[in-house]
Protein backbone atom coordinates (compact mmCIF):
# COMPACT_ATOMS: atom_id res chain seq x y z
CA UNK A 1 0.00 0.00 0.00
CA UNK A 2 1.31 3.83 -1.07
CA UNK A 3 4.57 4.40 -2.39
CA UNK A 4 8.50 4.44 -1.67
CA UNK A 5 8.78 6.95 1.64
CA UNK A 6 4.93 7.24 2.77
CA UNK A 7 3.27 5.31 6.14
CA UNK A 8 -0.06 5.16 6.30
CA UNK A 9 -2.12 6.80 9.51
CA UNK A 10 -5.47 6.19 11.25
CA UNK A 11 -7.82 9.61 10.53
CA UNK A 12 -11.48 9.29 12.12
CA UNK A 13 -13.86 11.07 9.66
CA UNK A 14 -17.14 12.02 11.38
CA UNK A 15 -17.99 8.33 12.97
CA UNK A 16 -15.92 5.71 10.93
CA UNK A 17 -11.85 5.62 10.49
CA UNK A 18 -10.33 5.50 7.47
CA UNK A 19 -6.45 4.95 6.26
CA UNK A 20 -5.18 7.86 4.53
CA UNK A 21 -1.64 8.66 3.21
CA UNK A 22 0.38 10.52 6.16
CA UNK A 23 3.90 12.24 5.78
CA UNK A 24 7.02 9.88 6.31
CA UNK A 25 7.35 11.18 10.26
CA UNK A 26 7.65 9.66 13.32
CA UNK A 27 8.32 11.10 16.58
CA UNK A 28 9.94 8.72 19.10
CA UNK A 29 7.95 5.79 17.29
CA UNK A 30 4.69 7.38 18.59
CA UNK A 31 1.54 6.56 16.54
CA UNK A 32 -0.86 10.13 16.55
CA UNK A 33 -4.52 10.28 15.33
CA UNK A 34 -6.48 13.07 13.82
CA UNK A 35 -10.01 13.59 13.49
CA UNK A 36 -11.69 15.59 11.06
CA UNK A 37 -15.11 17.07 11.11
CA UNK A 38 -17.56 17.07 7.50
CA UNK A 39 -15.43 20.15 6.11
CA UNK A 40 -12.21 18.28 6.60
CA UNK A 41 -10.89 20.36 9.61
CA UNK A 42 -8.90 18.66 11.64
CA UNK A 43 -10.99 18.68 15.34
CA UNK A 44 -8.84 16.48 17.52
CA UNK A 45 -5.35 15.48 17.48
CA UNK A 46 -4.59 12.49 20.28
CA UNK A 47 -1.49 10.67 21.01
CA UNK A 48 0.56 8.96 24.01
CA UNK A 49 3.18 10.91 26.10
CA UNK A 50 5.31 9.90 28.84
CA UNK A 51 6.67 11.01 32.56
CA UNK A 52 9.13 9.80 34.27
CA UNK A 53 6.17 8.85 37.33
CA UNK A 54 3.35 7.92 35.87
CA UNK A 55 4.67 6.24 33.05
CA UNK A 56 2.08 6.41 29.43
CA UNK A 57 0.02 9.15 29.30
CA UNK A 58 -2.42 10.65 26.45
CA UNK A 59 -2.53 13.84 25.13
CA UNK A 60 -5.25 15.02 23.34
CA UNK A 61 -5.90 18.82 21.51
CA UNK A 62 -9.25 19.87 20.59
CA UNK A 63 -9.48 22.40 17.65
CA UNK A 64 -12.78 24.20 17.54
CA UNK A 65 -14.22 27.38 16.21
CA UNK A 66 -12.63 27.98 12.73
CA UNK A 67 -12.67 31.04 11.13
CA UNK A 68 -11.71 32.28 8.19
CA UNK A 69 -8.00 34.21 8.38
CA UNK A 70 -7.32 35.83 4.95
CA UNK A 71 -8.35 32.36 2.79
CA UNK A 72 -6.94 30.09 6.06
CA UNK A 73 -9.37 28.54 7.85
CA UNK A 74 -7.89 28.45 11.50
CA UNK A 75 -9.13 27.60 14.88
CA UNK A 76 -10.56 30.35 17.50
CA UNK A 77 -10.30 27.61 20.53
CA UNK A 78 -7.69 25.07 21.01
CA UNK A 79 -7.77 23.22 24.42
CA UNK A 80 -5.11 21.17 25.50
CA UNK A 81 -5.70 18.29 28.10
CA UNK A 82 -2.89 15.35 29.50
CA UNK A 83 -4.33 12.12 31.28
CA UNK A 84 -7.51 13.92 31.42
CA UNK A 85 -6.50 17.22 32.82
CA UNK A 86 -7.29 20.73 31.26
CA UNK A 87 -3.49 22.03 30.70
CA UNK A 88 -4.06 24.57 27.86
CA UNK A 89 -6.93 26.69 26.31
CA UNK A 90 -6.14 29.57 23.99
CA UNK A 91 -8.29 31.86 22.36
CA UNK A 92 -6.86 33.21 18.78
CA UNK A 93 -7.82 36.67 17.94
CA UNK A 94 -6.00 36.89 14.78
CA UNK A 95 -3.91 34.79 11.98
CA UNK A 96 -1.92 36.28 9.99
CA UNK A 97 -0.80 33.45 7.26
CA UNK A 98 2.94 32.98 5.23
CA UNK A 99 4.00 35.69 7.64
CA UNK A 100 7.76 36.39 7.43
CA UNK A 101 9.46 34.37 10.47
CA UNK A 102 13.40 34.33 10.39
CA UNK A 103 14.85 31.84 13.03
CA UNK A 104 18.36 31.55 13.29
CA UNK A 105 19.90 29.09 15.05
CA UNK A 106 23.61 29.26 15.56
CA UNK A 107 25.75 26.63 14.16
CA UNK A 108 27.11 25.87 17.57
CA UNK A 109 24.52 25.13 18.93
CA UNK A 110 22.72 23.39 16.02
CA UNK A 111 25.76 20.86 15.97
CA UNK A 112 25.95 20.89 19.93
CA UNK A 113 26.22 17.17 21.28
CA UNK A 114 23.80 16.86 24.28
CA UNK A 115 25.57 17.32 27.42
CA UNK A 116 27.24 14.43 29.60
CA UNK A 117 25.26 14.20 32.88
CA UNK A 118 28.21 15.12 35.97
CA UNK A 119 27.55 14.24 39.45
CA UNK A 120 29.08 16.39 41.73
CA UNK A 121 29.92 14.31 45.06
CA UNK A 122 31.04 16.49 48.17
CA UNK A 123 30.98 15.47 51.72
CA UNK A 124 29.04 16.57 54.28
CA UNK A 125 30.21 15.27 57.66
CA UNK A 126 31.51 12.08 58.58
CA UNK A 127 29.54 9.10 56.43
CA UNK A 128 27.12 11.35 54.90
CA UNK A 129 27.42 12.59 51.42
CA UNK A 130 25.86 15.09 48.63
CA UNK A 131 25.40 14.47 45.09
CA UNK A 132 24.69 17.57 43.15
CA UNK A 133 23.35 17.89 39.49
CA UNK A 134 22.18 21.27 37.91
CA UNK A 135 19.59 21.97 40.24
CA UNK A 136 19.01 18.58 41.87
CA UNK A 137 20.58 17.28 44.99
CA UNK A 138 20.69 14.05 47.22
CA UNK A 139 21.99 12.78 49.97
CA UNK A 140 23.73 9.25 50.61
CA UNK A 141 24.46 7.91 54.93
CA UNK A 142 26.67 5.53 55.33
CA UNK A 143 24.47 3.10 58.00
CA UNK A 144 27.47 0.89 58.61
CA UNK A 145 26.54 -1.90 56.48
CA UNK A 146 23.94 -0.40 54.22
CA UNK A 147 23.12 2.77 52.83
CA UNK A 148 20.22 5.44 53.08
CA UNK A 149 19.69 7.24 50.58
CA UNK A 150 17.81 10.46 50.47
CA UNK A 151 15.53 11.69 47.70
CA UNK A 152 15.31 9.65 44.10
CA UNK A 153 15.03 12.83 42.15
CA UNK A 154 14.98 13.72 38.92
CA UNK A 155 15.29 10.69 36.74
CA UNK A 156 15.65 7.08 35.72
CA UNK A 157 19.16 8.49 34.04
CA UNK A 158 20.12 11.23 36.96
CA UNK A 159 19.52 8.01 39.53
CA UNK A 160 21.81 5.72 37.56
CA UNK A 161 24.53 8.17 37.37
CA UNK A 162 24.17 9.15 40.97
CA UNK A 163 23.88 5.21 42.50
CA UNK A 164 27.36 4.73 40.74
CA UNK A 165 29.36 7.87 42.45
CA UNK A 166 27.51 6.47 45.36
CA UNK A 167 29.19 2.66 45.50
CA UNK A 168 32.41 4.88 44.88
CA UNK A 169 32.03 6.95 47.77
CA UNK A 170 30.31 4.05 49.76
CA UNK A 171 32.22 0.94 48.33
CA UNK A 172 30.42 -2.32 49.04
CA UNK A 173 27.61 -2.13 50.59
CA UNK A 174 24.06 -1.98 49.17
CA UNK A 175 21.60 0.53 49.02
CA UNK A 176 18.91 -0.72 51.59
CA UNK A 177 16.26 2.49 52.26
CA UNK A 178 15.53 5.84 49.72
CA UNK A 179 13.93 8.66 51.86
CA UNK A 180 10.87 10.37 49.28
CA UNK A 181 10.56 13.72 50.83
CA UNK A 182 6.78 14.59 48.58
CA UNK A 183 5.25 13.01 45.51
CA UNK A 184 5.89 15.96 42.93
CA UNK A 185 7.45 14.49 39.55
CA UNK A 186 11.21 15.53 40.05
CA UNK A 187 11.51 14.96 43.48
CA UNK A 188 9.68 11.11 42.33
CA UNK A 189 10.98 10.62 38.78
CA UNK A 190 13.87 8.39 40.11
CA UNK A 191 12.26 6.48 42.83
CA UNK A 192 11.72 3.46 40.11
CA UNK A 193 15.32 2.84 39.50
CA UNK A 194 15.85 2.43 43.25
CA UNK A 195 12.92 0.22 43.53
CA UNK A 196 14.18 -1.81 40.84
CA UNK A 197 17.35 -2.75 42.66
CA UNK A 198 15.50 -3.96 45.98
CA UNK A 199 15.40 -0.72 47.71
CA UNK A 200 12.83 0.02 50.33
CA UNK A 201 10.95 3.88 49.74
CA UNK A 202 10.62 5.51 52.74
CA UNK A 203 7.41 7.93 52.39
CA UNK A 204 4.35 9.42 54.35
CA UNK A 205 2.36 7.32 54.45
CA UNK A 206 -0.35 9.47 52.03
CA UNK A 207 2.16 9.18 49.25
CA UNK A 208 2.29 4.92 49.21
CA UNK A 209 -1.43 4.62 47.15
CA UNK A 210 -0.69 7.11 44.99
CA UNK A 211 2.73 5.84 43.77
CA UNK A 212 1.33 2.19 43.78
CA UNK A 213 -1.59 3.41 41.41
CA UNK A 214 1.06 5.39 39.24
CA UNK A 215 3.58 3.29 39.02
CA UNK A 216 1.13 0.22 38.07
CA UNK A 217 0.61 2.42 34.58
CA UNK A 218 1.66 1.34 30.95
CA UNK A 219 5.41 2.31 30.19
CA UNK A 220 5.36 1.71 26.83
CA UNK A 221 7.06 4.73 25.48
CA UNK A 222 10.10 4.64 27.54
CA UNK A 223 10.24 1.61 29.56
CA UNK A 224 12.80 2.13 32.62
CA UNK A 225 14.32 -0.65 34.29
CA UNK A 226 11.69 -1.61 36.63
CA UNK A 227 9.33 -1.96 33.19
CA UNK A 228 11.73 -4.49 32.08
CA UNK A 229 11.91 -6.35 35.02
CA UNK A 230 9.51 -5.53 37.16
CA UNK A 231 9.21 -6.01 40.96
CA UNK A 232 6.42 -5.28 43.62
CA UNK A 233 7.57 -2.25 45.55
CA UNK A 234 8.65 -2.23 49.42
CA UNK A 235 7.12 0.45 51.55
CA UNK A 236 8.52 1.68 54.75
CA UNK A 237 5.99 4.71 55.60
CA UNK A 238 5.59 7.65 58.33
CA UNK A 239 2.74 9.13 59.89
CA UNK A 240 4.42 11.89 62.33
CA UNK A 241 7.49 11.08 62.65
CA UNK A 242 10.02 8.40 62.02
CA UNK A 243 13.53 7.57 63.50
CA UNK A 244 16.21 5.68 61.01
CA UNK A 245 19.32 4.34 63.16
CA UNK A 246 22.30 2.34 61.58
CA UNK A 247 26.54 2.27 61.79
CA UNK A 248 26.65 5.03 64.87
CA UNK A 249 23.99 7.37 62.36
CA UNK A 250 20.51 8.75 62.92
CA UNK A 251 18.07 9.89 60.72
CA UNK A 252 14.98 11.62 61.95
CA UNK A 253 11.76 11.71 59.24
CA UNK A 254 9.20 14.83 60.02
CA UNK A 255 5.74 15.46 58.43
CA UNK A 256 5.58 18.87 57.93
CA UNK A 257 2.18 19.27 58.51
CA UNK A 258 0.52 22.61 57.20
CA UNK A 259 2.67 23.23 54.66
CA UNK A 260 2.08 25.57 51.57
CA UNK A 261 4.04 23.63 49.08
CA UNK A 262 2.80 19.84 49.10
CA UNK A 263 0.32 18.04 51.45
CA UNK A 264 2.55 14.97 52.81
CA UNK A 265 6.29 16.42 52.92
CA UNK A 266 8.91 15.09 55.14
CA UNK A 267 11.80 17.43 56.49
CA UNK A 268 14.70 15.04 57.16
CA UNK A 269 17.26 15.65 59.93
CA UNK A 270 20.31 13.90 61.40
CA UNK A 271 20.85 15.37 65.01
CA UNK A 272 24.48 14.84 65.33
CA UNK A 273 25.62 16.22 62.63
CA UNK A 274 22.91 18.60 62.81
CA UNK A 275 21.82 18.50 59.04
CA UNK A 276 18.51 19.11 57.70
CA UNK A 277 17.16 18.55 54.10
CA UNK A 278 14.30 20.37 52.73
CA UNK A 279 12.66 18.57 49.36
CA UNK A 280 11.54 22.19 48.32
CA UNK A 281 10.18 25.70 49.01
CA UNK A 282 13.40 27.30 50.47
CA UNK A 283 16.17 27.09 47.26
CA UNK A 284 19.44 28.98 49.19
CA UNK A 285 21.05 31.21 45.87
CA UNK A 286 24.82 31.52 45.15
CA UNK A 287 26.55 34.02 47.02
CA UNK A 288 25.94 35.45 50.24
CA UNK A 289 22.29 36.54 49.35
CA UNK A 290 20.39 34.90 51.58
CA UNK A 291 16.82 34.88 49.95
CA UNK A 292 15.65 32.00 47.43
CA UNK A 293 14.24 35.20 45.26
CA UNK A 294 12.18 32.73 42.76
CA UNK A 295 9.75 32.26 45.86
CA UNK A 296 7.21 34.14 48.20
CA UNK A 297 8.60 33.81 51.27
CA UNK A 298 5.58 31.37 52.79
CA UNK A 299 7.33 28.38 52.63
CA UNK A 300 11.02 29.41 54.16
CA UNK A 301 8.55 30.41 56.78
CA UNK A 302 7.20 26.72 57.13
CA UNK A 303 10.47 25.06 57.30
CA UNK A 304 11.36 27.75 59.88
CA UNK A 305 8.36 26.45 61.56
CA UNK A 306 9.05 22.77 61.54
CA UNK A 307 12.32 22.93 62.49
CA UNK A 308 11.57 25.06 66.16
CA UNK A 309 8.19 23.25 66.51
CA UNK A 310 10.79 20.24 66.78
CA UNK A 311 12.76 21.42 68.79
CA UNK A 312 15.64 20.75 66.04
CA UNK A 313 19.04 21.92 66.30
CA UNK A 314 19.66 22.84 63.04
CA UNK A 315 23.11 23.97 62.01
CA UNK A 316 23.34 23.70 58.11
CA UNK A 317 20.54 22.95 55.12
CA UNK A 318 21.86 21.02 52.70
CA UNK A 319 18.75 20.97 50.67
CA UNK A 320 17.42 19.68 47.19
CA UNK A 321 17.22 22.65 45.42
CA UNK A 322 19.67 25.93 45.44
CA UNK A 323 23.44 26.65 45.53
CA UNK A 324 24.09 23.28 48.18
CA UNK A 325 24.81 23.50 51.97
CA UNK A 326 23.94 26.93 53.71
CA UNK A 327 23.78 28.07 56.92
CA UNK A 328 20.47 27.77 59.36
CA UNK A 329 21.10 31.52 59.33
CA UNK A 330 20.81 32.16 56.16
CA UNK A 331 17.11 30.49 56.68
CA UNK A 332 16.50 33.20 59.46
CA UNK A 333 17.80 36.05 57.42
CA UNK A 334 15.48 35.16 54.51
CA UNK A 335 12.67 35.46 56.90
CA UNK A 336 13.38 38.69 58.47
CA UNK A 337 14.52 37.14 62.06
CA UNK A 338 17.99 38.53 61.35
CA UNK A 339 19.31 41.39 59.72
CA UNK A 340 20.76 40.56 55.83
């Protein structure tokens, strides 16, 4: 069927599909469908997407209210929605069509390679370490003979790289626990690849049904290890509070209850080195600027909150988000307790 270079596509035309011709594209092997209405405007486009948590998801893009836009008939309304959720809607006031667009696009950075991902590994205090990628940061505590990690952020890819600097920094011994701090995508997206290897995720106990429903999903469009092979996930969960001993370390697990930023967040602590790490809200900045400007400050407020409702002796945050380690008085300063 068709000739040298064409694959054929599924197009619904008012309540029956038929094959037509469709241009020789793919993207990332994904099949899409279009449906047109009686005049042959296209009124839906639908295909399959993918997240790093929930695994296959649909897309689908409504098209309604065409006008006409000097000879181009062209949509008024286009609503977006992903696994069922409203995430777009635009209203078009005007088209103007062939207009003159000139994008130029360097040739360095057309013929850029993508860049390697680099884990930066730094130590904290004795038998704990931090694992920094643009933006994302973990911890790794050396329990004498296992390890706790904290936070599988990011990604299937940033948790690979990351579980390798660990066994270098923490030769031979396994990975036995993976603190989740919340549910949002990057501070989940690499829980999977820990799962996959036999580790226990250590979560409020809110979080466990909603990562057993999402990780139960199709993974069809990138399947991650624990696709390939998949195993049922071990749950270790907290209500209140939870207290992680091991190898001369302690880990205390804190719901921060009344928070702005996410319903079930844990603060994590270790009292003797006197460490905290925040999953998100307070981002420390480079420099000696004190204030995460990118926020309201709400949320520095909460952790604030937490930590003297506690009773914690907080020294330094070493959080996942922000410039790395900063002083609990950098915290205070951000809030207005002390003077910049």
């Amino acid at each position: 069927m068709g000739g040298k270079g064409l694959r054929y596509g599924m197009v619904q035309r008012s309540s029956r599909w038929i094959e037509v011709p469709a241009a020789p594209v793919s993207l990332e092997g994904r099949e899409f469908k279009a449906t047109l209405n009686a005049q042959n405007l296209v009124e839906k486009v639908s295909y399959l997407s993918t997240n790093d948590v929930v695994g296959d998801y649909p897309i689908e893009i409504a098209y309604t209210d065409y006008a006409d836009f000097g000879g181009v008939k062209f949509p008024r309304h286009i609503v977006q929605t992903e696994d069922g959720h409203p995430t777009l809607d635009i209203a078009v006031n005007d088209v103007k069509p062939n207009a003159a667009v000139a994008l130029e696009v360097p040739a360095n950075v057309q013929q850029a390679p993508p860049p390697a991902l680099r884990v930066g590994v730094d130590k904290l205090a004795d038998g704990v370490w931090y694992f920094s990628t643009p933006n994302a940061r973990n911890w790794a505590v050396d329990f004498g003979d296992h390890i706790v990690v904290v936070e599988g952020i990011g990604s299937e890819a940033r948790s690979l790289a990351v579980i390798e600097e660990i066994k270098k920094a923490i030769p031979n011994k396994p990975i036995r626990y993976v603190i989740n701090t919340h549910a949002h995508y990057d501070h989940a997206g690499g829980l999977r690849t820990y799962v996959a290897q036999g580790v226990t995720v250590v979560t409020h106990e809110m979080n466990k049904p909603f990562f057993e429903k999402a990780w139960a999903r199709p993974r069809t469009i990138a399947p991650d290890s624990l696709a390939k092979a998949p195993k049922a996930a071990v749950f270790e969960t907290v209500s209140d509070k939870k207290v992680m001993t091991g190898g001369g370390k302690t880990i205390e697990l804190y719901y921060m209850k009344g928070t702005s930023h996410n319903m079930y967040h844990l603060l994590v602590y270790m009292p003797q080195e006197k460490l905290a790490y925040w999953g998100d809200g307070y981002n420390p900045p480079e420099g000696n600027e004190p204030r995460d400007l990118a926020r309201t400050p709400e949320q520095s407020m909460d952790l604030y909150r937490i930590i003297t409702l506690n009773n914690l002796d907080v020294k330094t945050i070493a959080p996942a988000h922000g410039a790395g380690p900063k002083p609990f008085d950098n915290l205070k300063k951000a809030i207005g307790l002390i003077a910049p």
